[in-house]
Protein backbone atom coordinates (compact mmCIF):
# COMPACT_ATOMS: atom_id res chain seq x y z
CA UNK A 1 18.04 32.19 2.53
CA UNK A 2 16.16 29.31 4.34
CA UNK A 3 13.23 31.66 5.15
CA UNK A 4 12.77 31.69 1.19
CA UNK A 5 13.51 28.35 0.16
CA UNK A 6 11.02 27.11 2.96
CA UNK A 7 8.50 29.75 2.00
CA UNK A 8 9.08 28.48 -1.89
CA UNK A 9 8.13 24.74 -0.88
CA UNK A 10 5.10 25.86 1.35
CA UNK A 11 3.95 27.38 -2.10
CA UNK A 12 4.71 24.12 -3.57
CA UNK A 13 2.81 22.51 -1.45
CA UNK A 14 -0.08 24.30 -1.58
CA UNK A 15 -0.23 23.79 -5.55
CA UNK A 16 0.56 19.78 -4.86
CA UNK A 17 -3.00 19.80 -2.43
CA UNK A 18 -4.99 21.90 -4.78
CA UNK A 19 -3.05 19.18 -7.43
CA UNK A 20 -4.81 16.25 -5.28
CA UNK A 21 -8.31 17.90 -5.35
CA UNK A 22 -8.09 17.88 -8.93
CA UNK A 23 -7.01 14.49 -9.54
CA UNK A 24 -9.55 12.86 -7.32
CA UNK A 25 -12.18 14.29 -8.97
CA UNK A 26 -10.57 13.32 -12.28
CA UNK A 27 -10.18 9.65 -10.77
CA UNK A 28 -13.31 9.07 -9.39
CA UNK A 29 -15.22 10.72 -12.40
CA UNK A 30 -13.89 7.91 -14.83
CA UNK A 31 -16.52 5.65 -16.27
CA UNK A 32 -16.63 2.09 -14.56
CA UNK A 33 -15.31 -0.55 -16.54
CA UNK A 34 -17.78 -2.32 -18.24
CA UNK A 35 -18.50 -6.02 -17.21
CA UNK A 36 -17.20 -9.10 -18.28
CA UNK A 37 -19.65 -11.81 -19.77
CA UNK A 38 -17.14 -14.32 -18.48
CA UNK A 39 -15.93 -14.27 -15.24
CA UNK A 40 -12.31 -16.48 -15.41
CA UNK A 41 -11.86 -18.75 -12.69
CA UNK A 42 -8.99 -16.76 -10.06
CA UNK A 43 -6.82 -17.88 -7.52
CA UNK A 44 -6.33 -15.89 -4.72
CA UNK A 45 -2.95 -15.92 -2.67
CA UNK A 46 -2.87 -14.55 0.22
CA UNK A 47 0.53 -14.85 2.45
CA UNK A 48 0.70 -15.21 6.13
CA UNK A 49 3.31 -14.71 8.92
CA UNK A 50 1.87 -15.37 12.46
CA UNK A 51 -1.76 -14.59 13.42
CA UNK A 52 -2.93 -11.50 12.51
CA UNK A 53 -5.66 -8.43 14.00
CA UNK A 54 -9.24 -10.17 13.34
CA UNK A 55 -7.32 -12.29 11.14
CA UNK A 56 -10.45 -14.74 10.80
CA UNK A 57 -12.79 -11.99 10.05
CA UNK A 58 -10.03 -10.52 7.49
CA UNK A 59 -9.67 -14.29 5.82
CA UNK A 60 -13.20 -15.16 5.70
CA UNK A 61 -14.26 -12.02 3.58
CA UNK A 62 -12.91 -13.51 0.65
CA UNK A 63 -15.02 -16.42 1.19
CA UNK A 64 -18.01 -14.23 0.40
CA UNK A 65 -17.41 -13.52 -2.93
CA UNK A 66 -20.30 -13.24 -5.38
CA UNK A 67 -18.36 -14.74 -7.93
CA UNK A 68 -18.80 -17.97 -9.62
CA UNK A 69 -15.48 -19.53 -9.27
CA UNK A 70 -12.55 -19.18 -7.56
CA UNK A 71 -9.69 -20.76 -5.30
CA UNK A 72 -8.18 -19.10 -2.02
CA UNK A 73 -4.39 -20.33 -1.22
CA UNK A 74 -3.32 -19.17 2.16
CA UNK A 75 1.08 -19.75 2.63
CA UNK A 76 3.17 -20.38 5.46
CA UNK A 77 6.80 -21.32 5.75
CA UNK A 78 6.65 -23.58 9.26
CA UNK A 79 4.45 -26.23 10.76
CA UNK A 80 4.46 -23.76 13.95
CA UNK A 81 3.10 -20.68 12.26
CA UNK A 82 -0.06 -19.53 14.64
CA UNK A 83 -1.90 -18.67 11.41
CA UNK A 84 -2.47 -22.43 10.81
CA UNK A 85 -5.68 -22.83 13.44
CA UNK A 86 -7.59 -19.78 11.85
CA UNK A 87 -7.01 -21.14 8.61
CA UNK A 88 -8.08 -25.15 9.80
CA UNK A 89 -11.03 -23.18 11.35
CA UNK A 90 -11.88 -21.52 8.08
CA UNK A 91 -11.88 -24.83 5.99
CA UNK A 92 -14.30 -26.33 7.68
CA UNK A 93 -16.59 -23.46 8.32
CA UNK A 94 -16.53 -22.99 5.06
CA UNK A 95 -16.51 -26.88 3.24
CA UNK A 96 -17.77 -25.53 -0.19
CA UNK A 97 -14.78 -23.26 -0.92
CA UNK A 98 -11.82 -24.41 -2.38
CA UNK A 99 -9.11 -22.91 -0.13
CA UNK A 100 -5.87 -24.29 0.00
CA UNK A 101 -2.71 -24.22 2.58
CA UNK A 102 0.84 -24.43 1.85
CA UNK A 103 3.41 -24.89 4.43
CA UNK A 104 6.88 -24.61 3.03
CA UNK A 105 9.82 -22.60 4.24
CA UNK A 106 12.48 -23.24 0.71
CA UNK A 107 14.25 -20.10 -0.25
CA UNK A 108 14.51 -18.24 -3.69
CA UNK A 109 15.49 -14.55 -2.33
CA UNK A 110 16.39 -11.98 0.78
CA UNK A 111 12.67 -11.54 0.72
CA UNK A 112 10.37 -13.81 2.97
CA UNK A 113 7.22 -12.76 1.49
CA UNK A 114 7.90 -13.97 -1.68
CA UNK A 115 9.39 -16.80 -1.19
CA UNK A 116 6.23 -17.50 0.68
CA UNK A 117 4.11 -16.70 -2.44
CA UNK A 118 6.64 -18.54 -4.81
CA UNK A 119 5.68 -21.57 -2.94
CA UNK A 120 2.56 -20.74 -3.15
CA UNK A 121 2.48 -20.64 -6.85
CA UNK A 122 2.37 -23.74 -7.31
CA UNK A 123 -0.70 -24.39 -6.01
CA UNK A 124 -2.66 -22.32 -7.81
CA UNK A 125 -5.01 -23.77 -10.35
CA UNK A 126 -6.18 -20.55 -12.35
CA UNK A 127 -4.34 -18.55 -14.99
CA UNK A 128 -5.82 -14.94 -12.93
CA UNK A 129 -4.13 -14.39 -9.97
CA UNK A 130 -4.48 -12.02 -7.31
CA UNK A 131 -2.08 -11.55 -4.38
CA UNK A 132 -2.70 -9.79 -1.28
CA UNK A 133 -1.54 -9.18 1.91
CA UNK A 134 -2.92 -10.78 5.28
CA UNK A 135 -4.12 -7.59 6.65
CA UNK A 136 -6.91 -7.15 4.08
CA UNK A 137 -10.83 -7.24 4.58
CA UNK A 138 -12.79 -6.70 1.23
CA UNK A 139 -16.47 -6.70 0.17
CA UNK A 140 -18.40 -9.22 -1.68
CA UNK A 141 -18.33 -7.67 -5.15
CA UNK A 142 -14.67 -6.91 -4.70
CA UNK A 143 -13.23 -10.12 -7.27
CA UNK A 144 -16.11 -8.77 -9.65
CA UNK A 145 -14.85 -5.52 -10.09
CA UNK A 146 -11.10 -5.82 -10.15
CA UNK A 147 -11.12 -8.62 -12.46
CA UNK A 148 -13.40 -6.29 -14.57
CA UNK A 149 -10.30 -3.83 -14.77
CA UNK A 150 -7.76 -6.49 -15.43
CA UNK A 151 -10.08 -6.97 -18.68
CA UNK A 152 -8.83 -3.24 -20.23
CA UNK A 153 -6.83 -2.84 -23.37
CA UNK A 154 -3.57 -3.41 -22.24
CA UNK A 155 -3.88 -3.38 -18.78
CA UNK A 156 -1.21 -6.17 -17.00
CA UNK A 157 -1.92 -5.35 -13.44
CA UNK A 158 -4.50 -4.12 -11.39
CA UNK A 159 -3.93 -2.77 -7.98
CA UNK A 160 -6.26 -1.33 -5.30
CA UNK A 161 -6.11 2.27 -3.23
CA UNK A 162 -7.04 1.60 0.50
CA UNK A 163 -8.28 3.15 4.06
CA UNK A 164 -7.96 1.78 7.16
CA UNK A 165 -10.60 -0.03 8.64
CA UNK A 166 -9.66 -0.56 12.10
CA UNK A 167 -7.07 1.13 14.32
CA UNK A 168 -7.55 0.15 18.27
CA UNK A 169 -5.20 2.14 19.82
CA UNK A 170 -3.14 5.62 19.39
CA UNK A 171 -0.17 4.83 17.61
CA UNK A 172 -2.08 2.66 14.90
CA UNK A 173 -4.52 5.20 14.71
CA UNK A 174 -1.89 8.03 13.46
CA UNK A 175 -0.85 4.94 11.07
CA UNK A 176 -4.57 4.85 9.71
CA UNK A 177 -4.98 8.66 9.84
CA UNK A 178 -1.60 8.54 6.99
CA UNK A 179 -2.86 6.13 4.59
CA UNK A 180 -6.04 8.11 3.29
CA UNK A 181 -4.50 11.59 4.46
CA UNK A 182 -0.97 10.79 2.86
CA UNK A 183 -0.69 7.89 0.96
CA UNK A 184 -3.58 7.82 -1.60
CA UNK A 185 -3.32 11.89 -2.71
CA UNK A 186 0.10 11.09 -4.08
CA UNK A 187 -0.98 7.71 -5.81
CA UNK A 188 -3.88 10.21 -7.33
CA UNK A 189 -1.50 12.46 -8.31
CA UNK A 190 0.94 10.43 -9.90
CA UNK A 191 -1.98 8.64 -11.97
CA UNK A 192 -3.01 11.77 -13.09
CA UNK A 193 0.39 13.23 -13.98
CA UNK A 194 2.26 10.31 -15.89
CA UNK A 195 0.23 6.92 -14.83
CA UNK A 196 1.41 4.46 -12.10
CA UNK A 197 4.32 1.99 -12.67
CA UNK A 198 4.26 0.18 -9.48
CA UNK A 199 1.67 -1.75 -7.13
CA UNK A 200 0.30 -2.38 -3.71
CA UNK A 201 0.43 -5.11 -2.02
CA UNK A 202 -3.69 -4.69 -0.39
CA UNK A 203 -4.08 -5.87 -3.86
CA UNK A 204 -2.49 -7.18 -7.14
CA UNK A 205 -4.49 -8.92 -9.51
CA UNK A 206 -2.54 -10.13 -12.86
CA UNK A 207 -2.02 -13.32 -14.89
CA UNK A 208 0.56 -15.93 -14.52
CA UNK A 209 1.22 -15.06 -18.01
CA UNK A 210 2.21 -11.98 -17.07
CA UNK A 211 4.07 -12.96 -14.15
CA UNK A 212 6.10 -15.21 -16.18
CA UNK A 213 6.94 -12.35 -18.98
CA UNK A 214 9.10 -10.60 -15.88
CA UNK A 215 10.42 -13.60 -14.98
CA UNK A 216 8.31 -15.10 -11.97
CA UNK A 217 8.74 -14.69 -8.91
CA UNK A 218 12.59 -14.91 -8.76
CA UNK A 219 12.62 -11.20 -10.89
CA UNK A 220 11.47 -9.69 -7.33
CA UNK A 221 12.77 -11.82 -4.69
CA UNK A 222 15.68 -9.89 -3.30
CA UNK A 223 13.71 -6.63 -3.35
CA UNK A 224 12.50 -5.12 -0.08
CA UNK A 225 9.83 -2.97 -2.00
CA UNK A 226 8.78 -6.24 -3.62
CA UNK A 227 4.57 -5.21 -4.69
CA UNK A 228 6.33 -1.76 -5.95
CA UNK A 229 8.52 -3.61 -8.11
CA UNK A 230 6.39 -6.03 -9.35
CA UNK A 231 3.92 -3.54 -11.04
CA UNK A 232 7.66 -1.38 -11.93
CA UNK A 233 8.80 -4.56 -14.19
CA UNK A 234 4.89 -5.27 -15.65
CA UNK A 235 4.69 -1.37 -16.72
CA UNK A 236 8.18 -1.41 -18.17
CA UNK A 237 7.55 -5.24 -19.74
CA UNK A 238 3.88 -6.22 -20.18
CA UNK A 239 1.45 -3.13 -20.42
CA UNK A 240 0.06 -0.75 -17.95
CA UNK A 241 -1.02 -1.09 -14.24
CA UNK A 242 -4.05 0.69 -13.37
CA UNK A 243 -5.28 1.41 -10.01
CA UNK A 244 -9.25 0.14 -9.89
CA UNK A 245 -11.22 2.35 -8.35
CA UNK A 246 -12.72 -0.47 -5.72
CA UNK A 247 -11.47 0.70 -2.16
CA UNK A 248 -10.31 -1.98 -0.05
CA UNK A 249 -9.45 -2.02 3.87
CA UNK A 250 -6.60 -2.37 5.89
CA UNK A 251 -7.41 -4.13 9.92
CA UNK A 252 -4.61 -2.49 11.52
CA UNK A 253 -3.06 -4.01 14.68
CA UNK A 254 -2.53 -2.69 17.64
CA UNK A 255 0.82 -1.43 17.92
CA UNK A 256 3.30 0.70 19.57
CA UNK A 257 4.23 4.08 18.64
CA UNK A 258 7.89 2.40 17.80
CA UNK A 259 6.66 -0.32 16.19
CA UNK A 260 5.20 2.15 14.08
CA UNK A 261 7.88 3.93 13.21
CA UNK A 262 10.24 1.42 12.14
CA UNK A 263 7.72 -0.19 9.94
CA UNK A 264 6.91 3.42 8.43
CA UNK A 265 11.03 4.05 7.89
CA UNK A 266 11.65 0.54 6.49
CA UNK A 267 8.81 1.19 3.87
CA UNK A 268 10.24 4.76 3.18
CA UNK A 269 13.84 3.66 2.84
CA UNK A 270 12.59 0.90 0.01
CA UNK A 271 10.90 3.59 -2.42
CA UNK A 272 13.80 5.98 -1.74
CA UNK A 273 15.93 3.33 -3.01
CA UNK A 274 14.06 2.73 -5.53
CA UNK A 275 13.27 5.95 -6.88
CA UNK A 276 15.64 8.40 -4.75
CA UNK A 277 14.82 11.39 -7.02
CA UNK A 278 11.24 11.27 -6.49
CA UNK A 279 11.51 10.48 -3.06
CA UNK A 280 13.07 13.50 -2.59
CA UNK A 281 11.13 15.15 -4.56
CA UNK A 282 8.14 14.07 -2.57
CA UNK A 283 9.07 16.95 0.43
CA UNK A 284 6.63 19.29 -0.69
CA UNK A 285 3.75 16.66 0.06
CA UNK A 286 4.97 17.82 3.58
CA UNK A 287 3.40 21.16 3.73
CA UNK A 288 2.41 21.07 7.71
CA UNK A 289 5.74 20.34 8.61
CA UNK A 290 7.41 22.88 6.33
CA UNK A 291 5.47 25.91 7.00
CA UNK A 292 5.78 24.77 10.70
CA UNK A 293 9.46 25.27 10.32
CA UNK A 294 9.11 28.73 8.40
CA UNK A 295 7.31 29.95 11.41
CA UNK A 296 10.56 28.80 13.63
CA UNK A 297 13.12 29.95 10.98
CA UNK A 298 10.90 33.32 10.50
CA UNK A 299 10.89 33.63 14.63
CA UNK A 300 7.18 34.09 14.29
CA UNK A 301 7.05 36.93 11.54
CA UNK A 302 3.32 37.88 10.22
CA UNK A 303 4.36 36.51 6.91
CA UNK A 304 5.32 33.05 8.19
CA UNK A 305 2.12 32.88 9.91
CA UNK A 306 -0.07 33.82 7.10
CA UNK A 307 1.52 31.26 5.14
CA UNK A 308 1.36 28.54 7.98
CA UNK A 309 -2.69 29.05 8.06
CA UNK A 310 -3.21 29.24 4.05
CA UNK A 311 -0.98 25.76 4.13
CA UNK A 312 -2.94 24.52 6.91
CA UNK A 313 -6.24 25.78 5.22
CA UNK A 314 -5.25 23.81 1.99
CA UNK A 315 -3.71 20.93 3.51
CA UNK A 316 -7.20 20.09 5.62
CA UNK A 317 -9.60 20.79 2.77
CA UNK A 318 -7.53 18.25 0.77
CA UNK A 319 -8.03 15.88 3.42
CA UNK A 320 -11.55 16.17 3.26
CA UNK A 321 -12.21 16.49 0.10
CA UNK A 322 -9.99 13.31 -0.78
CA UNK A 323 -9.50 11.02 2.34
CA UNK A 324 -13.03 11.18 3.52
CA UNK A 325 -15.31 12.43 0.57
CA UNK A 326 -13.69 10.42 -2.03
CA UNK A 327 -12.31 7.67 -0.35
CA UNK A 328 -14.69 7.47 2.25
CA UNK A 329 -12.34 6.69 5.28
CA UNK A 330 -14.96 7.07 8.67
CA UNK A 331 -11.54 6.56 10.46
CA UNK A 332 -9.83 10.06 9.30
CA UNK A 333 -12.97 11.83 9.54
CA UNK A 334 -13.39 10.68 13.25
CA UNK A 335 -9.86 11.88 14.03
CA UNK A 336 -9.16 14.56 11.89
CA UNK A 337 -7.41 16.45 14.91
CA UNK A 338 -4.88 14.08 15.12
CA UNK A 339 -3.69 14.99 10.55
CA UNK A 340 -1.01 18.05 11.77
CA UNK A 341 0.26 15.73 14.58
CA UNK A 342 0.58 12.61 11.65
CA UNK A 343 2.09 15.13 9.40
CA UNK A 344 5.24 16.27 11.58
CA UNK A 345 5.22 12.14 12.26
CA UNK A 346 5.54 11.91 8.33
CA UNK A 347 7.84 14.47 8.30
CA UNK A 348 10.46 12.89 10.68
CA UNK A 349 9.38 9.14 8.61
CA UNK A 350 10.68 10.93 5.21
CA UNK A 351 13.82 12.03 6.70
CA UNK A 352 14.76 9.07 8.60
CA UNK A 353 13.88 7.45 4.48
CA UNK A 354 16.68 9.35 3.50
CA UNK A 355 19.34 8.11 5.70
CA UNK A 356 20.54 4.71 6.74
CA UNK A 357 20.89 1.34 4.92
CA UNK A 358 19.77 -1.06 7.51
CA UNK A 359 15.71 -2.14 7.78
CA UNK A 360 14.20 -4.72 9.87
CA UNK A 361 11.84 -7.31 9.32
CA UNK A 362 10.12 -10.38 10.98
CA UNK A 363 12.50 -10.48 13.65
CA UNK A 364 15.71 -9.93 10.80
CA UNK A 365 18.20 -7.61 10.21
CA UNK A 366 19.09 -6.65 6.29
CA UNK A 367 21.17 -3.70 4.55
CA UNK A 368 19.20 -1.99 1.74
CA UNK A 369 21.54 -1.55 -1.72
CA UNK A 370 20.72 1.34 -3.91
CA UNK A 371 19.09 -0.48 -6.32
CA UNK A 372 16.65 -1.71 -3.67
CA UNK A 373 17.67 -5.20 -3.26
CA UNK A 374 18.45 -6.11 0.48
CA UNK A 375 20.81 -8.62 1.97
CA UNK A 376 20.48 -10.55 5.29
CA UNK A 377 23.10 -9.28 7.76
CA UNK A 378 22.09 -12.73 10.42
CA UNK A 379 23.94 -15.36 10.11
């Protein structure tokens, strides 16, 4: 009985890679949107939390924008934070943009990133807004084309796919390895099969508008998952979030292989809570692991082995054809051995998603509630 059901979801995964294939192509065959004759002035807010990776290199990307006007508003929450120097450093290397720094550390939710960008908030000066996290490095035509998107008919949110652009040691580089080879297939899916109704946080462009239609900042400050919800309340409120087809990177730190882990399981545990049917549902995107345990359950039968190899077969040319033709990640292609080791790794992430109510974060310990909202067991 386990030999079949496990042979039934190799088979279903298999169709979801071919799936993948086919919605990449679909994805990256859609027109680019057309230009805007006005550029509106943005504000860019980007929150910080200690120094991070090349975190002067990652910051002073978005002072090379070739675009005519726009503000930068870097966030902390203490006078102490060791992001402060790189951002002092970037004011003055750079005198003729307008970047701003807020240090405040009041409260609105569990959830110390927003609070961070609620504070924030008020120092922006422009009506388009675009959040994203501290980790991100972009190009120079990168506020150009995702304001461009932002322009569509009906369109409340933009948000951007991503690869990882650096990875310096192992355990960061089966991180990187997952975000191109795991990650993005299923985003491509799901646009393809019913449209996206959530965001990421390498990149959320919207309108304060639109922000203030869902209720600010406060609608999402208890959730762990906060970027998912955020583009969850603008599909269900506002209009529909589309994913731009402008890649940006993730600088990945150097980290350790637990590290890893528990950063991997608190971000599964927030989307199971969030949507525990589809996280559930999202087994068969583990095809390596699954046939892997056919071939135990099997003891090693013929059968079992074929199907291992055809799911290995279909699994890899999905991960060329979408990590590294169509979202050009040099990282996965350098270490493509290393995609069945990151898949069993996935594997054991998604189960350890399913179990458990407690996450941690900066240094805190909070239980997860089933409607994704966490609470701060420290006192």
């Amino acid at each position: 009985m386990i030999s079949i059901l496990l042979t039934l979801l190799c088979i279903g995964s298999i169709c979801y890679y071919l799936t993948c294939i086919f919605a990449a192509r679909r994805f990256f065959s859609r027109p680019p949107a057309p230009g805007r004759s006005a550029l509106p002035p943005v504000s860019i807010m980007i929150p910080l939390c200690g120094k991070d990776f090349e975190a002067y290199e990652n910051y002073a990307s978005f002072c090379h924008q070739e675009y005519p006007d726009y503000q930068i508003v870097f966030g902390v929450n203490s006078e102490g934070d060791s992001s402060i120097p790189v951002i002092r450093k970037l004011m003055t290397d750079f005198p003729d943009k307008d970047i701003d720094l807020v240090i405040d550390g009041s409260v609105i939710g569990e959830n110390p990133k927003v609070n961070n960008l609620s504070n924030m908030y008020r120092k922006a000066k422009h009506e388009v807004i675009v959040l994203v996290d501290s980790d991100v490095r972009v190009e120079a035509n990168y506020l150009t084309s995702i304001v461009a998107e932002l322009s569509g008919d009906r369109v409340s949110l933009v948000t951007c796919l991503y690869r990882a652009g650096e990875a310096p040691n192992f355990a960061a580089k089966l991180e990187a390895v997952g975000i191109t080879g795991e990650f993005a297939p299923g985003v491509l899916v799901a646009c393809l099969a019913e449209g996206v109704s959530f965001a990421f946080g390498a990149t959320i462009a919207t309108t304060k508008e639109n922000l203030q239609a869902i209720g600010g900042f406060r609608a999402i400050a208890d959730y762990l998952a906060d970027d998912y919800m955020l583009g969850r309340l603008m599909s269900l409120g506002v209009g529909k979030v589309k994913v731009s087809s402008h890649i940006v990177e993730l600088v990945l730190p150097p980290t350790t292989f637990s590290s890893m882990i528990k950063h991997q399981t608190r971000w599964a545990r927030g989307i199971r809570a969030c949507r525990p049917w589809g996280y559930f549902g999202s087994i068969v995107t583990h095809g390596t692991a699954l046939a892997l345990l056919l071939v135990v359950a099997s003891q090693g039968s013929a059968l079992s082995l074929s199907i291992l190899a055809l799911t290995l077969l279909a699994r890899m040319t999905m991960i060329c054809q979408v990590g590294i033709q169509r979202l050009g990640d040099r990282l996965l292609r350098q270490y493509l051995w290393l995609v069945p080791l990151r898949d069993v790794l996935g594997f054991l992430v998604w189960c350890l998603g399913q179990v458990g109510k407690t996450i941690e974060w900066r240094g805190k310990t909070f239980t997860l509630m089933n409607d994704g909202k966490m609470a701060s067991t420290n006192h």
